[in-house]
Every structure is written in structure tokens, then in C-alpha cells.
PDB file of N, CA and C in Angstrom:
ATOM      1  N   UNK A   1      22.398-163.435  18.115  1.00  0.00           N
ATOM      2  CA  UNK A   1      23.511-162.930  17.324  1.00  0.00           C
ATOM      3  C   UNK A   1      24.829-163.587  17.709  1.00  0.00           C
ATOM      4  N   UNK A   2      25.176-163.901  18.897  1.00  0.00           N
ATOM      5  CA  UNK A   2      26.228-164.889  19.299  1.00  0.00           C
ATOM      6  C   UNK A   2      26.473-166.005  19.005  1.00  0.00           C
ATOM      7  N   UNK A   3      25.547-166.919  18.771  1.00  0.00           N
ATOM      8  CA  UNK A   3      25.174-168.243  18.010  1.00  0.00           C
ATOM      9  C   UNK A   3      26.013-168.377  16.943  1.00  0.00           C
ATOM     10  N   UNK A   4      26.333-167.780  15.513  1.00  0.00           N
ATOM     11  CA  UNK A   4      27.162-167.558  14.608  1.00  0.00           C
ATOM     12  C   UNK A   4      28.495-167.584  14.975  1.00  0.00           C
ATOM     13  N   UNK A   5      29.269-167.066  15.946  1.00  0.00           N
ATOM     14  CA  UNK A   5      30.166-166.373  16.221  1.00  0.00           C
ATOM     15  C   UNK A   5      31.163-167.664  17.521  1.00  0.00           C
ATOM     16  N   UNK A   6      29.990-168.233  18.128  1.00  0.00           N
ATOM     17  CA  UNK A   6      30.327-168.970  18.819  1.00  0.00           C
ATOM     18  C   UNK A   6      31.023-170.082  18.116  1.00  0.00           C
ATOM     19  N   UNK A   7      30.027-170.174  17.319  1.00  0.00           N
ATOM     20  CA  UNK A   7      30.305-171.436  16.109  1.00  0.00           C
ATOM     21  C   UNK A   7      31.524-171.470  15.107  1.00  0.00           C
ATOM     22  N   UNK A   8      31.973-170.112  15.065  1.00  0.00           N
ATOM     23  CA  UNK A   8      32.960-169.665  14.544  1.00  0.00           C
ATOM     24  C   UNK A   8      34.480-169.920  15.166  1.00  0.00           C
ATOM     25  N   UNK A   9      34.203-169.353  16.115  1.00  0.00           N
ATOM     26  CA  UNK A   9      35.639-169.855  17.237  1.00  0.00           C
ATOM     27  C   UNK A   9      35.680-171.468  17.320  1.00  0.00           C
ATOM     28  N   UNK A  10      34.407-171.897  18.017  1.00  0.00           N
ATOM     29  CA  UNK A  10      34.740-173.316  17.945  1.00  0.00           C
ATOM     30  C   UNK A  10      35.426-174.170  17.428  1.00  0.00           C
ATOM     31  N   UNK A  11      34.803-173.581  15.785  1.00  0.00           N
ATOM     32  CA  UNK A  11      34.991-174.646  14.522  1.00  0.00           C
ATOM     33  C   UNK A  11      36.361-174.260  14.617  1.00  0.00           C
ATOM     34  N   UNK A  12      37.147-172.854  14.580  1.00  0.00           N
ATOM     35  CA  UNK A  12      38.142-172.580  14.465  1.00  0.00           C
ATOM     36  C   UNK A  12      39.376-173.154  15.213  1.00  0.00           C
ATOM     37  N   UNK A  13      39.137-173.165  16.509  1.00  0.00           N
ATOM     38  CA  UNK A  13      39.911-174.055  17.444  1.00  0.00           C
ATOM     39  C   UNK A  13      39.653-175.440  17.097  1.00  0.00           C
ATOM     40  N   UNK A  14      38.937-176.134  16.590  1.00  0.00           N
ATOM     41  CA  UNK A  14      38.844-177.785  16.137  1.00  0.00           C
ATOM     42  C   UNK A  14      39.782-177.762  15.113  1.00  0.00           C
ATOM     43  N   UNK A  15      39.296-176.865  13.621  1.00  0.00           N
ATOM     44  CA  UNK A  15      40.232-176.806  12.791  1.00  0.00           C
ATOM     45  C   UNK A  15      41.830-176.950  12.929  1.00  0.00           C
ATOM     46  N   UNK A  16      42.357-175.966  13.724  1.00  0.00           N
ATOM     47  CA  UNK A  16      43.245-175.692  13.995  1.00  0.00           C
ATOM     48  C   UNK A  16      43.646-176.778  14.853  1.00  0.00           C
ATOM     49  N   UNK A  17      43.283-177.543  15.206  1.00  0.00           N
ATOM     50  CA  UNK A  17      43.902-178.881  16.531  1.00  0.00           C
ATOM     51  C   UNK A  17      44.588-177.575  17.414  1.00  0.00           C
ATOM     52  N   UNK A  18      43.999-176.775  18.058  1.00  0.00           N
ATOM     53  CA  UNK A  18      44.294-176.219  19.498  1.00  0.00           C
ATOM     54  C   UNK A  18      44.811-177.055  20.357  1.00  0.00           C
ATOM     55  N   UNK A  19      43.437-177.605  20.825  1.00  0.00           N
ATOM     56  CA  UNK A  19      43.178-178.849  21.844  1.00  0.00           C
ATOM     57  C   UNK A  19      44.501-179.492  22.020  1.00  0.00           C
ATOM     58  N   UNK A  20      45.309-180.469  20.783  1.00  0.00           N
ATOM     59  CA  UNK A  20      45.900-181.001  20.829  1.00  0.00           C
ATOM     60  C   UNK A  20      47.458-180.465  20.973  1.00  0.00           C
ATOM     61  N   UNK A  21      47.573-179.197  20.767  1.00  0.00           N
ATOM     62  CA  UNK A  21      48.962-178.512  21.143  1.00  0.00           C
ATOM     63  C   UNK A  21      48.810-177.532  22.182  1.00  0.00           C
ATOM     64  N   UNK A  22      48.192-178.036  23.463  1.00  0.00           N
ATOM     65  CA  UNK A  22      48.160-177.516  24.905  1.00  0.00           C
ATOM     66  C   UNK A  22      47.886-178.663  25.533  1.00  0.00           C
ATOM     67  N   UNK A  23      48.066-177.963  26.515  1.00  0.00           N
ATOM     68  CA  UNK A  23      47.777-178.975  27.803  1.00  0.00           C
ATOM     69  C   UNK A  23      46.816-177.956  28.899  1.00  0.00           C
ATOM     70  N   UNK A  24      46.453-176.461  28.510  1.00  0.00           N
ATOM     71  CA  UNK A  24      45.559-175.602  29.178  1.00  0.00           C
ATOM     72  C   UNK A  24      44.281-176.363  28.467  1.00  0.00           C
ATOM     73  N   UNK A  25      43.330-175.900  29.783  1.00  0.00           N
ATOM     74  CA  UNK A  25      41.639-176.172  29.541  1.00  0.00           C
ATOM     75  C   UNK A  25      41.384-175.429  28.698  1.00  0.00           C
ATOM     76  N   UNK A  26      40.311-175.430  27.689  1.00  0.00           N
ATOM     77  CA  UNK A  26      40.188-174.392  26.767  1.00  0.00           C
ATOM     78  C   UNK A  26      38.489-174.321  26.939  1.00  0.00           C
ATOM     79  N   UNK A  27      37.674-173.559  26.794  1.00  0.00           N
ATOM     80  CA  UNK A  27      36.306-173.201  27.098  1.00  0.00           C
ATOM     81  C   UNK A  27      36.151-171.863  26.073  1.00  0.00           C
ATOM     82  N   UNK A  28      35.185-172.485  24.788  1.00  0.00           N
ATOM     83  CA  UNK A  28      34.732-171.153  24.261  1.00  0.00           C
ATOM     84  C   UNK A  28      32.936-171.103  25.132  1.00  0.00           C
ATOM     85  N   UNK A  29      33.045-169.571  25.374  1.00  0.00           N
ATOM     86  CA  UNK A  29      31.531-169.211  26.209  1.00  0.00           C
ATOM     87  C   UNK A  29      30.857-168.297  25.299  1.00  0.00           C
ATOM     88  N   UNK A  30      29.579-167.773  25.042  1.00  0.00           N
ATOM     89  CA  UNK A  30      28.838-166.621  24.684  1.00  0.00           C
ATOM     90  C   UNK A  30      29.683-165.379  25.683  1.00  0.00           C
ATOM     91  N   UNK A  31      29.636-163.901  24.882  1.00  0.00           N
ATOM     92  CA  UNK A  31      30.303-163.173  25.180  1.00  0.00           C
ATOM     93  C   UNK A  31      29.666-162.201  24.839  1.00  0.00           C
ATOM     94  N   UNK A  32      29.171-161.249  25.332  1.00  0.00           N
ATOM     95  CA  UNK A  32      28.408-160.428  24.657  1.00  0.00           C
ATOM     96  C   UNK A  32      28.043-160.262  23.579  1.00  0.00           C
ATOM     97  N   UNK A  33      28.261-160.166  22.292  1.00  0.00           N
ATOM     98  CA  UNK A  33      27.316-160.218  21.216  1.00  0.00           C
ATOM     99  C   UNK A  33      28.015-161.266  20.416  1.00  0.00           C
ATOM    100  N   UNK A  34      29.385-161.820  21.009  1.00  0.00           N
ATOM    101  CA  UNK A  34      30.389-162.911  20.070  1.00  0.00           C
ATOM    102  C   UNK A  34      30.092-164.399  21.258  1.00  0.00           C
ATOM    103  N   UNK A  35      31.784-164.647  20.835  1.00  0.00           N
ATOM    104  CA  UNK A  35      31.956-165.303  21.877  1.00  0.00           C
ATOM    105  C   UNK A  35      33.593-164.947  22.093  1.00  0.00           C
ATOM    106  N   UNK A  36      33.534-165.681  23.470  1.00  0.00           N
ATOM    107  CA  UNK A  36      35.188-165.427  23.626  1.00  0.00           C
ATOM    108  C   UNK A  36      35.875-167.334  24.044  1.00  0.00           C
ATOM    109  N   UNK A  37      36.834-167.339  24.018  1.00  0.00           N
ATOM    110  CA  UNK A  37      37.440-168.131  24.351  1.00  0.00           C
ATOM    111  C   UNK A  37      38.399-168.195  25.797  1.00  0.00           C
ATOM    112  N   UNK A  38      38.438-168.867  26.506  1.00  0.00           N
ATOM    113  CA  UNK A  38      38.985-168.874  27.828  1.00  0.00           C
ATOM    114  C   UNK A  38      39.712-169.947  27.888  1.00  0.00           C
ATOM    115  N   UNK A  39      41.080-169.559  28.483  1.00  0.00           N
ATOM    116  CA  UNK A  39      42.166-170.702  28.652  1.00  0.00           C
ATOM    117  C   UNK A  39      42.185-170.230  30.386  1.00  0.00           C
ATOM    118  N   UNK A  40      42.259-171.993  30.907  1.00  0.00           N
ATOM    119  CA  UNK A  40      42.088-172.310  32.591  1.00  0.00           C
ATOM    120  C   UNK A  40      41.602-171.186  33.500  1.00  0.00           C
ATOM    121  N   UNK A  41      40.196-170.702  32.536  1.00  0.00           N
ATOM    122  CA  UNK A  41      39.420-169.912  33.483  1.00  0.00           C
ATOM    123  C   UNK A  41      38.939-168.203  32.705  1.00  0.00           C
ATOM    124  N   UNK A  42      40.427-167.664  31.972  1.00  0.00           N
ATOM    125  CA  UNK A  42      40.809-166.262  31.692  1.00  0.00           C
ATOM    126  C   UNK A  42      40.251-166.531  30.050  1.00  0.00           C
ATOM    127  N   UNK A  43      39.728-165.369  29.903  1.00  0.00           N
ATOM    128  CA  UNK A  43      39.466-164.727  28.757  1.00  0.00           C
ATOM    129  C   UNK A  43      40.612-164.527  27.767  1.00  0.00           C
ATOM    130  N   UNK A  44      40.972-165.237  26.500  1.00  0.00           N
ATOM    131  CA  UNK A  44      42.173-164.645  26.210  1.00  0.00           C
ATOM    132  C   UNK A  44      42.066-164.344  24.647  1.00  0.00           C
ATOM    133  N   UNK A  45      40.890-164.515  24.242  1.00  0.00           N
ATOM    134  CA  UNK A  45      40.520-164.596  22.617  1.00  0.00           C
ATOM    135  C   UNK A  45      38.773-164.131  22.203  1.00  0.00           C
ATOM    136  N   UNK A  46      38.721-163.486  21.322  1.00  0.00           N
ATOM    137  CA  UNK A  46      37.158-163.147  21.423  1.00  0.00           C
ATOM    138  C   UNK A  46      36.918-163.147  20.033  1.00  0.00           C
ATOM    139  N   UNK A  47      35.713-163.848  19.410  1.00  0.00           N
ATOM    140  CA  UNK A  47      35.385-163.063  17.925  1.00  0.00           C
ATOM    141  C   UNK A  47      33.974-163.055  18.341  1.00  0.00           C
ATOM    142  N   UNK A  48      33.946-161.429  17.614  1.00  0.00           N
ATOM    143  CA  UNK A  48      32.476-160.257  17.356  1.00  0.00           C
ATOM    144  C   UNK A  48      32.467-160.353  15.916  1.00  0.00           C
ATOM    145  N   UNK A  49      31.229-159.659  15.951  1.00  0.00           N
ATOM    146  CA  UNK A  49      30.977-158.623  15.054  1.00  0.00           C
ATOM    147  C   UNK A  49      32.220-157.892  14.182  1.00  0.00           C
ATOM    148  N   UNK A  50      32.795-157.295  15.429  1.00  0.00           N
ATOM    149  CA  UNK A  50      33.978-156.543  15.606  1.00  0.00           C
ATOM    150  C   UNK A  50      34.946-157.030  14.649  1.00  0.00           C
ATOM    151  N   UNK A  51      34.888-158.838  14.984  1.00  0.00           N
ATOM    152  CA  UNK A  51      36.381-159.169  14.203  1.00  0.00           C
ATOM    153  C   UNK A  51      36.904-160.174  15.386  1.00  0.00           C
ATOM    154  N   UNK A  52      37.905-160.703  15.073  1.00  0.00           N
ATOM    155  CA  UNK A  52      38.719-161.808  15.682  1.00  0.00           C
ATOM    156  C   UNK A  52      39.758-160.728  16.590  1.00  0.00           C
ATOM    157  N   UNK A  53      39.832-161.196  18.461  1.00  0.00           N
ATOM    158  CA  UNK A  53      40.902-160.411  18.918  1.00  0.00           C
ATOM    159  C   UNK A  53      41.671-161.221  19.754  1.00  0.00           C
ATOM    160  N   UNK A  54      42.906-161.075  19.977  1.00  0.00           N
ATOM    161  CA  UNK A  54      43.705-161.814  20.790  1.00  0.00           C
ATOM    162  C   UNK A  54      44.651-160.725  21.885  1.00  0.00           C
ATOM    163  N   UNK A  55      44.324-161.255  22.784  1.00  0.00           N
ATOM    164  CA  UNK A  55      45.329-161.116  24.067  1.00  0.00           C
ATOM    165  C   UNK A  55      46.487-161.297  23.820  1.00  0.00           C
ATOM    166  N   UNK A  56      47.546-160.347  23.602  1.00  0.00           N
ATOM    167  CA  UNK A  56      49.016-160.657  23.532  1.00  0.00           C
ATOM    168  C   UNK A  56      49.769-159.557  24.183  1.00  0.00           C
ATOM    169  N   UNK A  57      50.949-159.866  24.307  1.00  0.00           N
ATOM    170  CA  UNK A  57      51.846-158.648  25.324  1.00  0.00           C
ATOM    171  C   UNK A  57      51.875-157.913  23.981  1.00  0.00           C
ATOM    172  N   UNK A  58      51.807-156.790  25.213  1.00  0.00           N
ATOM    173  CA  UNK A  58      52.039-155.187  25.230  1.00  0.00           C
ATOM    174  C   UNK A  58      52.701-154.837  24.382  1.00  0.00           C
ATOM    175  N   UNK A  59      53.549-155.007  23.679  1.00  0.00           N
ATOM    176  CA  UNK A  59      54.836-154.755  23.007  1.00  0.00           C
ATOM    177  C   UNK A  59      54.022-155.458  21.131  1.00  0.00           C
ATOM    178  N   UNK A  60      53.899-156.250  21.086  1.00  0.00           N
ATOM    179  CA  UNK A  60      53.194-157.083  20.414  1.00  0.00           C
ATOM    180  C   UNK A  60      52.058-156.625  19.499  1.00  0.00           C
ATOM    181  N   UNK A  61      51.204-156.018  20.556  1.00  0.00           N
ATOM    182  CA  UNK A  61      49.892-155.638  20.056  1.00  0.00           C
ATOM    183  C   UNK A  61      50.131-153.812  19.716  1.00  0.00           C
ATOM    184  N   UNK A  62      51.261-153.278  20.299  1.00  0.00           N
ATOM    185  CA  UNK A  62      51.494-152.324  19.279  1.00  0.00           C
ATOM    186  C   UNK A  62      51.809-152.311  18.563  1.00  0.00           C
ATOM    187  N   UNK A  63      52.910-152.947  18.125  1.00  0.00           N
ATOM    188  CA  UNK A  63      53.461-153.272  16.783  1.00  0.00           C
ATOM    189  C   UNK A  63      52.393-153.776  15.899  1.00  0.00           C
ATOM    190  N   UNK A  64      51.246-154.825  15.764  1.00  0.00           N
ATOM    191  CA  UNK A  64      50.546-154.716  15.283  1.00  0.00           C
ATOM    192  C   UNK A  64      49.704-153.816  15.005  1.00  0.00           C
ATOM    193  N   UNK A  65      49.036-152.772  15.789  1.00  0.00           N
ATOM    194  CA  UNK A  65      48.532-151.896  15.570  1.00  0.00           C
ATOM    195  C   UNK A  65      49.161-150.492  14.674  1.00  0.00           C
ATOM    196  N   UNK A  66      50.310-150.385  15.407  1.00  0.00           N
ATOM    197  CA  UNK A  66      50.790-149.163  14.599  1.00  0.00           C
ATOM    198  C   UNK A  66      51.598-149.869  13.448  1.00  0.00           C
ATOM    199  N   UNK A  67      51.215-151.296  12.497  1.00  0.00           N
ATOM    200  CA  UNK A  67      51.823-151.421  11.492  1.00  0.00           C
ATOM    201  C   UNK A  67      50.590-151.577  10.377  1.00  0.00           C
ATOM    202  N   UNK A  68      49.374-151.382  11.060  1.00  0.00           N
ATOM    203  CA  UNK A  68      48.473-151.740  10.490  1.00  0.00           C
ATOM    204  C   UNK A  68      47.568-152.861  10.234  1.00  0.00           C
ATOM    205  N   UNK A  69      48.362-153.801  10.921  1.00  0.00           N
ATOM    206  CA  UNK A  69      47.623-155.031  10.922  1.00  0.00           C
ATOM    207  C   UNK A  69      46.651-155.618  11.602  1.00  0.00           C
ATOM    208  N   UNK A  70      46.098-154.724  12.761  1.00  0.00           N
ATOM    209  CA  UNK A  70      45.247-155.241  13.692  1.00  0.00           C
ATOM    210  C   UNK A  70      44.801-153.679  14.040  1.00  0.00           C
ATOM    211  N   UNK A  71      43.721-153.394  15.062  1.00  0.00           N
ATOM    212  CA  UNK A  71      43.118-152.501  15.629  1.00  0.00           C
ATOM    213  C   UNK A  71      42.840-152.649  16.392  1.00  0.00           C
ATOM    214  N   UNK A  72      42.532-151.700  17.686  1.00  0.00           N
ATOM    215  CA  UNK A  72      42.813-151.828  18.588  1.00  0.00           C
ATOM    216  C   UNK A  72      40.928-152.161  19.306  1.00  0.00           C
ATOM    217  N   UNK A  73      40.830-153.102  20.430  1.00  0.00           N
ATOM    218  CA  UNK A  73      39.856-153.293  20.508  1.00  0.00           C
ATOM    219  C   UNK A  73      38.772-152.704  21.341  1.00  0.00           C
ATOM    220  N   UNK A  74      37.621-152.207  20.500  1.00  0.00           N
ATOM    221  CA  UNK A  74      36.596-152.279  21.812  1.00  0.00           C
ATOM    222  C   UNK A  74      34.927-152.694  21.279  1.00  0.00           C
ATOM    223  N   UNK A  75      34.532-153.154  22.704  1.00  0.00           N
ATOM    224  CA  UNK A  75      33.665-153.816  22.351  1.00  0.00           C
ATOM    225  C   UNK A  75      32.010-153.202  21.450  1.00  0.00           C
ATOM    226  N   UNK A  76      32.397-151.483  22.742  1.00  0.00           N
ATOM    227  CA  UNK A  76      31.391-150.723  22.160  1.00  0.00           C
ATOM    228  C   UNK A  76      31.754-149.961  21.565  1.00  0.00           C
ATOM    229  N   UNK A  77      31.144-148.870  20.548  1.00  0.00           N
ATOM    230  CA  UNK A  77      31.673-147.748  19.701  1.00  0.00           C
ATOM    231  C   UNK A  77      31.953-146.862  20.820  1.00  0.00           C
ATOM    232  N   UNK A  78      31.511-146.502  21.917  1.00  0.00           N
ATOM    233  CA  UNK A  78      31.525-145.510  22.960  1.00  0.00           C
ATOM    234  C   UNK A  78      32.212-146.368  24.175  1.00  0.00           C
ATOM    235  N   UNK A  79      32.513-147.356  24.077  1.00  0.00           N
ATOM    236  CA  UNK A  79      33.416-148.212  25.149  1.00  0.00           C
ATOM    237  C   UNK A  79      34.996-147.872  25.316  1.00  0.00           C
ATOM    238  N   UNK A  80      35.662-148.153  26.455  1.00  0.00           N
ATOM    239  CA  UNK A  80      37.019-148.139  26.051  1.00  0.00           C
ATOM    240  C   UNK A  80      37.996-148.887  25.699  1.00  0.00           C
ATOM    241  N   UNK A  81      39.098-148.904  24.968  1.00  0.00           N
ATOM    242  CA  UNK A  81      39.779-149.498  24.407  1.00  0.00           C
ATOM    243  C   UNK A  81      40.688-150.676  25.488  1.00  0.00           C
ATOM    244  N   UNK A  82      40.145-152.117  25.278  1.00  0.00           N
ATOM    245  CA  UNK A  82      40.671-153.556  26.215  1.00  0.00           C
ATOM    246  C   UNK A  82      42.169-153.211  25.756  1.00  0.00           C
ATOM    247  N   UNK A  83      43.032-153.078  26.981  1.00  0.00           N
ATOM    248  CA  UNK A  83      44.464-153.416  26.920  1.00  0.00           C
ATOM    249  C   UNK A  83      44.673-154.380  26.225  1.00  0.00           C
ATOM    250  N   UNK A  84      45.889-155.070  25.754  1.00  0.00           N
ATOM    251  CA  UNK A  84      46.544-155.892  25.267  1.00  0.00           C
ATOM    252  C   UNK A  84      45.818-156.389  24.273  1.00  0.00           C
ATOM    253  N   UNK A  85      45.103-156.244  23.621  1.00  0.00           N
ATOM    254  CA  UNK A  85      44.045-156.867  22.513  1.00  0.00           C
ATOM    255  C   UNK A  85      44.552-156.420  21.281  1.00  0.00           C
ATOM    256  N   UNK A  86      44.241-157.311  20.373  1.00  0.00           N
ATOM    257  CA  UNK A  86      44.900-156.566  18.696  1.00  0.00           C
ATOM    258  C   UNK A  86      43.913-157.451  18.008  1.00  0.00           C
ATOM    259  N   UNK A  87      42.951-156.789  17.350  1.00  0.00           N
ATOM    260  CA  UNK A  87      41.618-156.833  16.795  1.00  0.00           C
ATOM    261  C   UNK A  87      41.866-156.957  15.153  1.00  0.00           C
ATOM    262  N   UNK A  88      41.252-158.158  14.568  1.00  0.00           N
ATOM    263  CA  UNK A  88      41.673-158.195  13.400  1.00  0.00           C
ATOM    264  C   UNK A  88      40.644-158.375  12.595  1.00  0.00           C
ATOM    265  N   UNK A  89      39.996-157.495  11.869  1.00  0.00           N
ATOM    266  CA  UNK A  89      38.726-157.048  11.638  1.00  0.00           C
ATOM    267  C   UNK A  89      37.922-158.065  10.769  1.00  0.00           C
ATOM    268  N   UNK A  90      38.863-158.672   9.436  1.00  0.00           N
ATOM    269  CA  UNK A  90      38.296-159.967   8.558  1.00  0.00           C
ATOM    270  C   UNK A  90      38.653-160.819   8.888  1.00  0.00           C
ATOM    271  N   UNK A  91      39.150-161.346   9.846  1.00  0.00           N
ATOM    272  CA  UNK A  91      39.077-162.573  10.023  1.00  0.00           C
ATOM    273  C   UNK A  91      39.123-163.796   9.197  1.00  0.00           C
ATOM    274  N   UNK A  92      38.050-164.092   8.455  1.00  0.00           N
ATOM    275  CA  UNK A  92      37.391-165.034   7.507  1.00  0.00           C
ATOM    276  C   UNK A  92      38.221-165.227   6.353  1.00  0.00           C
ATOM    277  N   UNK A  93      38.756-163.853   5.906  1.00  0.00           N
ATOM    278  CA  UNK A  93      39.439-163.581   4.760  1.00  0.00           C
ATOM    279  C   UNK A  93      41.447-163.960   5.300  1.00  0.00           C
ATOM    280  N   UNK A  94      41.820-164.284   6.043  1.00  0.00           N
ATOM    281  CA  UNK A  94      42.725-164.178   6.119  1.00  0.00           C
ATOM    282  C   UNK A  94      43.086-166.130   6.292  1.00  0.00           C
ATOM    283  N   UNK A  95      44.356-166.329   6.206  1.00  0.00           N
ATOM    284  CA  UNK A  95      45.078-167.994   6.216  1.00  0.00           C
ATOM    285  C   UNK A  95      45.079-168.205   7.891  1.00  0.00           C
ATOM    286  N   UNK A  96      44.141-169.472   7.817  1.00  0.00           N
ATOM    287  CA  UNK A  96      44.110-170.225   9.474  1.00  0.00           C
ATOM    288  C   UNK A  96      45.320-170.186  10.002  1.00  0.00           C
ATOM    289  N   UNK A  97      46.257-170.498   9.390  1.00  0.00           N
ATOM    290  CA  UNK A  97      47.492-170.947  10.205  1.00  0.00           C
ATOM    291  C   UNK A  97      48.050-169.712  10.737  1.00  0.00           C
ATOM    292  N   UNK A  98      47.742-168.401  10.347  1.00  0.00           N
ATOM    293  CA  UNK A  98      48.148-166.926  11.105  1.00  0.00           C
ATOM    294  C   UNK A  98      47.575-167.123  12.454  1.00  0.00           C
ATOM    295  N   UNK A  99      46.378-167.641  12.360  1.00  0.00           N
ATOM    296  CA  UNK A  99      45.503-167.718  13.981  1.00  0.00           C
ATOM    297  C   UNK A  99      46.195-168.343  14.681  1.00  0.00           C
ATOM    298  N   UNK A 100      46.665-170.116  14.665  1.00  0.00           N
ATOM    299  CA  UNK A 100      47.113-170.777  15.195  1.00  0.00           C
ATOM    300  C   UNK A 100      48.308-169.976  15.448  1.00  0.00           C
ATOM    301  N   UNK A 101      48.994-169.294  14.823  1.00  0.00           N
ATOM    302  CA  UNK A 101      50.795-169.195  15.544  1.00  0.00           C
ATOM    303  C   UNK A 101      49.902-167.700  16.935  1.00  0.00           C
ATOM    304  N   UNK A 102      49.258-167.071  16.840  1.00  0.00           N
ATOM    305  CA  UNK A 102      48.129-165.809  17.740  1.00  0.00           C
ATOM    306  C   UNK A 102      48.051-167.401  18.828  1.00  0.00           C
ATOM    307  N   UNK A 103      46.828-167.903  18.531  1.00  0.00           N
ATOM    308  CA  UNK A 103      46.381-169.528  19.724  1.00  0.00           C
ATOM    309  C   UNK A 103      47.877-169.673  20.523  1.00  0.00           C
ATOM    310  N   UNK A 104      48.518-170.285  19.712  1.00  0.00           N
ATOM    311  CA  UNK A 104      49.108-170.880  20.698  1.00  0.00           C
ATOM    312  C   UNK A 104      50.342-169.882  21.895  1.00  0.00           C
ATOM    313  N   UNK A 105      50.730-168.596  21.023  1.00  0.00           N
ATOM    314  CA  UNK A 105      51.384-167.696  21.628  1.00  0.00           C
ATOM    315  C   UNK A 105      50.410-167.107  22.929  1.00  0.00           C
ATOM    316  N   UNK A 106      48.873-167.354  22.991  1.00  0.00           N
ATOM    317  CA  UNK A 106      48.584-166.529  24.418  1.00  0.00           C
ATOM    318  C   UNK A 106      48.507-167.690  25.029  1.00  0.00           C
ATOM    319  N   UNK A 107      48.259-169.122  24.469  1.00  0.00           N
ATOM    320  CA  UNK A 107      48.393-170.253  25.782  1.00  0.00           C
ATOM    321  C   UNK A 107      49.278-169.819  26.139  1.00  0.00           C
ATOM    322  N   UNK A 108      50.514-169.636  25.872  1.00  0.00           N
ATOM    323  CA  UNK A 108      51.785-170.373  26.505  1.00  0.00           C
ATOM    324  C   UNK A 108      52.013-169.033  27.465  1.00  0.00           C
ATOM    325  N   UNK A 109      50.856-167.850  27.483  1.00  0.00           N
ATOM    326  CA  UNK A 109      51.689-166.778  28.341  1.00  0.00           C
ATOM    327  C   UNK A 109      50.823-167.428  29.951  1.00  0.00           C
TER     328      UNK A 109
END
């Protein structure tokens, strides 16, 4: 079930020329049922099942949440809710270039 998902981020970070607007290592891995993405080591991006989520400050990922635009993440239905994460459920359906300005805002933290 990760296989899909992996392939997803990947393609997504190629699309997007990530790579080429950092200078952090970037490593997408299998992740429990997705995959996640890791900048110089840290976990900072994941797409599931769930949806596409990004690591962003605190401040950030509420405002997304309590505006409606993201949800808050967890991995299991009975799991608890990952700090700083803002979970964006279609993914697929939404314009690449929203991701990229998400990409490059958790490199640079």
C-alpha cells in the first residue's frame, strides 16, 4: 500500500524542482502505510492515505486548521494528534505550486 504513495511524493518533489531550490539532503522513505519525506535526517512531510501533511510552525498550522484548510494530523483513527502537522486531505485535487511554497517553507526551518 506504500508503493503508490511513495511514488507520489517522489514524483512530486521532481515535479516541483525541490532538489534544485535547497541545498538540504532530501530522502523520501516508506512510512507506515505512505511515505514521508526527510530533510538532513528529520521527518518533515508525509503523504497517506490520510492526505498530504507538512511540518510547519505552530502558529501556521493553526491558522490553517481553524480556517479550514488543512486538518489536523493523525496517523491512526485511535492515534494521537502529530504536533505541528496540517494535513491536507486531497491533495491530488489541489495546484502544485501551493505544495512547493509548504516544501520549501519547512526546508528553510
Amino acid at each position: 500500500m506504500a508503493k503508490p504513495y511513495f511514488e507520489k511524493l517522489s514524483q512530486l518533489i521532481t515535479d516541483l524542482r525541490i532538489e534544485e531550490e535547497t541545498v538540504v539532503s532530501l530522502e523520501v522513505k516508506h512510512f507506515f502505510n505512505g511515505a514521508a519525506l526527510y530533510a538532513n535526517g528529520v521527518i518533515c512531510a508525509s503523504w497517506s492515505p490520510m492526505g498530504l501533511a507538512f511540518k510547519l510552525p505552530k502558529a501556521e498550522v493553526a491558522e490553517l486548521i481553524n480556517s479550514g484548510q488543512a486538518k489536523p494530523l493523525k496517523y491512526f483513527e485511535k492515534g494521537h494528534v502529530k504536533k505541528n502537522y496540517a494535513l491536507f486531505d486531497e491533495p491530488e485535487g489541489a495546484d502544485k505550486r501551493m505544495w512547493k511554497s509548504y516544501f520549501l517553507k519547512i526546508l528553510e526551518q
